[in-house]
Protein backbone atom coordinates (compact mmCIF):
# COMPACT_ATOMS: atom_id res chain seq x y z
CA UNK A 1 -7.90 33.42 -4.60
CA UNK A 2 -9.69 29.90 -4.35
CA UNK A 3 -13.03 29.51 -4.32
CA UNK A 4 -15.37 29.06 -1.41
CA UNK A 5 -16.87 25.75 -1.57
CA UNK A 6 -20.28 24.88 0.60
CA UNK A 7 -21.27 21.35 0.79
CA UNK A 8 -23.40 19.36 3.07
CA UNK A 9 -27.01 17.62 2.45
CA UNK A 10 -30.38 18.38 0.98
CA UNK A 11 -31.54 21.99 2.88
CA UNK A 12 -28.78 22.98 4.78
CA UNK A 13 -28.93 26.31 2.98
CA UNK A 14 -25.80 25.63 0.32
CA UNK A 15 -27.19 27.65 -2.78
CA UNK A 16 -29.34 30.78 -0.49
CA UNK A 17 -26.06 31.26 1.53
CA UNK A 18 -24.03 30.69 -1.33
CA UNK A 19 -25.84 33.49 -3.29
CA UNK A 20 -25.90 35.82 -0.12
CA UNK A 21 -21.89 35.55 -0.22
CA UNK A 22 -21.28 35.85 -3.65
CA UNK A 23 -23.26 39.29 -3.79
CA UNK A 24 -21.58 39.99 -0.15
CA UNK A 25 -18.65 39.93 -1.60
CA UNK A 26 -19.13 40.98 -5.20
CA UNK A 27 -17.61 37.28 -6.68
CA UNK A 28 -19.20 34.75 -8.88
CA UNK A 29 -21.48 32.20 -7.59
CA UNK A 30 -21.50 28.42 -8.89
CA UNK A 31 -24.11 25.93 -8.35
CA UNK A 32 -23.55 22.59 -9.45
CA UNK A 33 -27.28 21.57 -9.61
CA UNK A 34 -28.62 24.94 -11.34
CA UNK A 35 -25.80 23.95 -13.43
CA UNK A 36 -26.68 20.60 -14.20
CA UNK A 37 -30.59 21.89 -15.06
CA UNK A 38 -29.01 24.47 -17.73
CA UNK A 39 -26.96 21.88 -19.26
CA UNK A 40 -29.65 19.63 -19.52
CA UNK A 41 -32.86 22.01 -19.96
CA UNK A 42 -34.81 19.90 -17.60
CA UNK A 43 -35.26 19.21 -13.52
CA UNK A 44 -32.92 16.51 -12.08
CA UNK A 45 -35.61 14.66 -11.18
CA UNK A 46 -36.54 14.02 -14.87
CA UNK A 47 -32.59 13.26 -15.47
CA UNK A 48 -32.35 10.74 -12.61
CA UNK A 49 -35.87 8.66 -13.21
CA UNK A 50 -34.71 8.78 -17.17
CA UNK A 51 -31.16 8.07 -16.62
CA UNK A 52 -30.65 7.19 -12.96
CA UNK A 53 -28.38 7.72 -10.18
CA UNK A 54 -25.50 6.39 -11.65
CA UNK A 55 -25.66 8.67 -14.71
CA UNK A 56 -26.04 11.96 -12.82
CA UNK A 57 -23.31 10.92 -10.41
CA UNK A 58 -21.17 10.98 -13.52
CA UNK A 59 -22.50 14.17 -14.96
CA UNK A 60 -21.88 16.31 -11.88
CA UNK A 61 -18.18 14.95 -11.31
CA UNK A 62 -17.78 16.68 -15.17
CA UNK A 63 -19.87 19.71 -13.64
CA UNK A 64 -17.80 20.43 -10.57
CA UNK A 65 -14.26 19.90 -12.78
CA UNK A 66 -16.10 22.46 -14.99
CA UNK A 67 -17.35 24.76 -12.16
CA UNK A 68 -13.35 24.82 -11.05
CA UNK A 69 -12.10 25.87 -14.19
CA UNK A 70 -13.93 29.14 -14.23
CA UNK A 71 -13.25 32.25 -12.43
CA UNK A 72 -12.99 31.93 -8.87
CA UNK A 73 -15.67 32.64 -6.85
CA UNK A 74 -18.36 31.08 -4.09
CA UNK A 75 -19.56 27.45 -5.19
CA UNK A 76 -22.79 25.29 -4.10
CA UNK A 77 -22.30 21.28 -4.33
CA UNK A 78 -25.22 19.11 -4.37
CA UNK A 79 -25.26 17.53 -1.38
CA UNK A 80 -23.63 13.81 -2.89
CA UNK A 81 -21.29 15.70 -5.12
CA UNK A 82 -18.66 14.67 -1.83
CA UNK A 83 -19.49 10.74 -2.41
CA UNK A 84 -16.84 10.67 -4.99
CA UNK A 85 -13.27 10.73 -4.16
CA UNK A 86 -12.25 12.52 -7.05
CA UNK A 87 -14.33 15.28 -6.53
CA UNK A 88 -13.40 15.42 -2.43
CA UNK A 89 -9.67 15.90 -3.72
CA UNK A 90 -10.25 18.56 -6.21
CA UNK A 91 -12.28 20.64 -3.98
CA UNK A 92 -9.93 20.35 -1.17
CA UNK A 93 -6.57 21.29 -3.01
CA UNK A 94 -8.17 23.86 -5.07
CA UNK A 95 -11.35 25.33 -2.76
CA UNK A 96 -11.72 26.54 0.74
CA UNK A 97 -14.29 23.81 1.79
CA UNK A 98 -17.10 24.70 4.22
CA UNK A 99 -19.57 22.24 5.50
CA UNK A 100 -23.36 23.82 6.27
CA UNK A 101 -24.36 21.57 9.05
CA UNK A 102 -28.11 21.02 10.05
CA UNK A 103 -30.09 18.68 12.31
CA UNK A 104 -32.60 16.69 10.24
CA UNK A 105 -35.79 18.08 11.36
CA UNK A 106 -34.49 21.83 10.01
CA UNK A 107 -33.05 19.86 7.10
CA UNK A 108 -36.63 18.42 6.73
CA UNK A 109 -38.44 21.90 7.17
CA UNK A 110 -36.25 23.90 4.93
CA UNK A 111 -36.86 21.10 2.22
CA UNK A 112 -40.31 20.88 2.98
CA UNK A 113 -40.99 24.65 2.74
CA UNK A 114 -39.51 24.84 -1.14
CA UNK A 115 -41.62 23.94 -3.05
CA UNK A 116 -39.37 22.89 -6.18
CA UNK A 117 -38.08 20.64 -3.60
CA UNK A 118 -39.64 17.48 -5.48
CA UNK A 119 -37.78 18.64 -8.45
CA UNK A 120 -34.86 19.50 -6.99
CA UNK A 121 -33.73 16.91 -4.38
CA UNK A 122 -35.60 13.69 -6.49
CA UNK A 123 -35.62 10.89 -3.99
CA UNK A 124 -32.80 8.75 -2.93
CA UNK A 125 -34.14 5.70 -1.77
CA UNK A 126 -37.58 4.50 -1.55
CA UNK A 127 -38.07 5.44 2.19
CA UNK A 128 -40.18 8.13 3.18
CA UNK A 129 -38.28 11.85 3.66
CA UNK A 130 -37.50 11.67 7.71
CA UNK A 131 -36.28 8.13 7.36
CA UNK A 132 -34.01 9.09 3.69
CA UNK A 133 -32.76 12.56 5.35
CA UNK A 134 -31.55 10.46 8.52
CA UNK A 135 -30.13 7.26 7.26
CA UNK A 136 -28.48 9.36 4.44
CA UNK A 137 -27.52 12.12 6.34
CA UNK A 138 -25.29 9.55 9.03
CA UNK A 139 -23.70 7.76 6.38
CA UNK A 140 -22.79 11.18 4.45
CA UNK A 141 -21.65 13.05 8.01
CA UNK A 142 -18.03 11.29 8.22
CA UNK A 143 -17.81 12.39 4.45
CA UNK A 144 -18.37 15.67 5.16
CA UNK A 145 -16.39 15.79 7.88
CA UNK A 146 -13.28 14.40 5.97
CA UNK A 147 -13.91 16.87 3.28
CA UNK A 148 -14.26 20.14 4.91
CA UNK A 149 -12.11 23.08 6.12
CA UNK A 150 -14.20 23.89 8.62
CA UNK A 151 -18.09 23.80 10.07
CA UNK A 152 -20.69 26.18 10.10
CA UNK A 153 -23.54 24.88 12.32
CA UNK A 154 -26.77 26.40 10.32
CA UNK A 155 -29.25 24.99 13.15
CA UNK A 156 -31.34 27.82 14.59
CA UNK A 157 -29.84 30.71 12.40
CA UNK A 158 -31.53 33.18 10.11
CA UNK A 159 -29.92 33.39 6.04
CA UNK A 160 -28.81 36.63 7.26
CA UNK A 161 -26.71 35.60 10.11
CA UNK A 162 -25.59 32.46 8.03
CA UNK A 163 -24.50 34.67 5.42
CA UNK A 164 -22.54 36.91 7.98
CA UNK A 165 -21.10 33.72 9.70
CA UNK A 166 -19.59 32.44 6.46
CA UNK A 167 -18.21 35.81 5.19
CA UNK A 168 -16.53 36.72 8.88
CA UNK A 169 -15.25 32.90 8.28
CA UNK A 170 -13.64 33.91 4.68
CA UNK A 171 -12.22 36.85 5.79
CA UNK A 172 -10.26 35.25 8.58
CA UNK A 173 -9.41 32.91 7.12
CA UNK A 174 -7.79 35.12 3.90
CA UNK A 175 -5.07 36.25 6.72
CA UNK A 176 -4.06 32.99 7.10
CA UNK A 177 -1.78 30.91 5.28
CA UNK A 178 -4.38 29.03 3.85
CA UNK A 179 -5.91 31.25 1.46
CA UNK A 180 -3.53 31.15 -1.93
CA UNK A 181 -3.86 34.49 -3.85
C-alpha cells in the first residue's frame, strides 16, 4: 500500500484530517512538523529564528525521506515541504498525493483560531498574515498543483466531512490501478 500524502499551505487542515484518516482507517499517521519538534525538542519557530529558513528546509527534506521509510500509512507535509524538487518526486512515486485546498480567508481563520499557531507556522516573510498567506499561497498553488494526485477543496466543510471526503477518495482510488499493494 503507499501512503496517503496531504499537502497544501498553513491551515488547510493537513495534520486534523490527517489524524481523522489514520484512526478512520486504523493506519499510522506521519507529520513532518510534529516530527521535526520531537527531533529537535523545541517549536519550529525557535529552530527557524536560531537557524533559519534555509536550515529547516534541509532538515525536513531528511524528515520526509525518513517519514517514507516507515510503515505505510497517512502523512501530513508542512505546507513548503513541496518547494523542493526532491521531495515533490519522492512523494509522487512512492505516495498517493492529495492537495487540501482553501481560500485564504479560511486559511487565515483556521490559523488564527490555533493558538500554537505562532509556534507552529513561524513567519515567512516580514509582511503581515493576510498579505504572507496570499502572496505565498499564489506562488505555492502551481506547486501544488504539479505535485498532487488529486484536490480536495476544504472551503466551507466541517473536519468531519473532510475526513469522509478523503477516505471515500482512498477507497476509490485503491480499485484503481494506481494504488500499488
Amino acid at each position: 500500500m503507499k501512503p496517503i500524502v496531504l499537502i497544501g499551505f498553513r491551515g488547510s487542515g493537513k495534520t486534523a484530517a490527517g489524524k481523522g484518516l489514520a484512526r478512520k482507517m486504523g493506519l499510522p499517521f506521519y507529520d513532518s512538523d510534529q516530527w521535526i519538534v520531537r527531533l529537535l525538542g523545541r517549536t519550529i519557530g525557535e529552530f527557524v529564528e536560531a537557524s533559519g529558513w534555509e536550515a529547516f528546509r534541509a532538515l525536513e527534506k531528511t524528515t520526509v525521506q525518513e517519514i517514507f521509510r516507515q510503515k505505510p500509512g497517512v502523512v501530513s507535509l508542512g505546507g513548503g515541504a513541496v518547494l523542493d524538487p526532491e521531495n515533490r518526486a519522492l512523494i509522487r512515486e512512492k505516495g498517493m498525493v492529495v492537495w487540501l485546498k482553501a481560500e485564504v480567508p479560511t486559511l487565515l481563520k483556521r490559523m488564527e483560531s490555533d493558538p500554537t499557531s505562532k509556534n507552529n507556522r513561524p513567519a515567512l516573510s516580514d509582511w503581515d498574515w493576510e498579505k504572507e498567506t496570499k502572496t505565498i499561497l499564489a506562488e505555492r498553488t502551481p506547486i501544488y498543483e504539479e505535485t498532487a494526485h488529486t484536490v480536495l477543496d476544504t472551503e466551507g466543510k466541517s473536519l468531519e466531512e473532510v475526513v469522509e471526503e478523503l477516505h471515500a477518495l482512498v477507497k476509490n482510488v485503491k480499485r484503481s490501478s494506481f494504488w500499488v499493494c
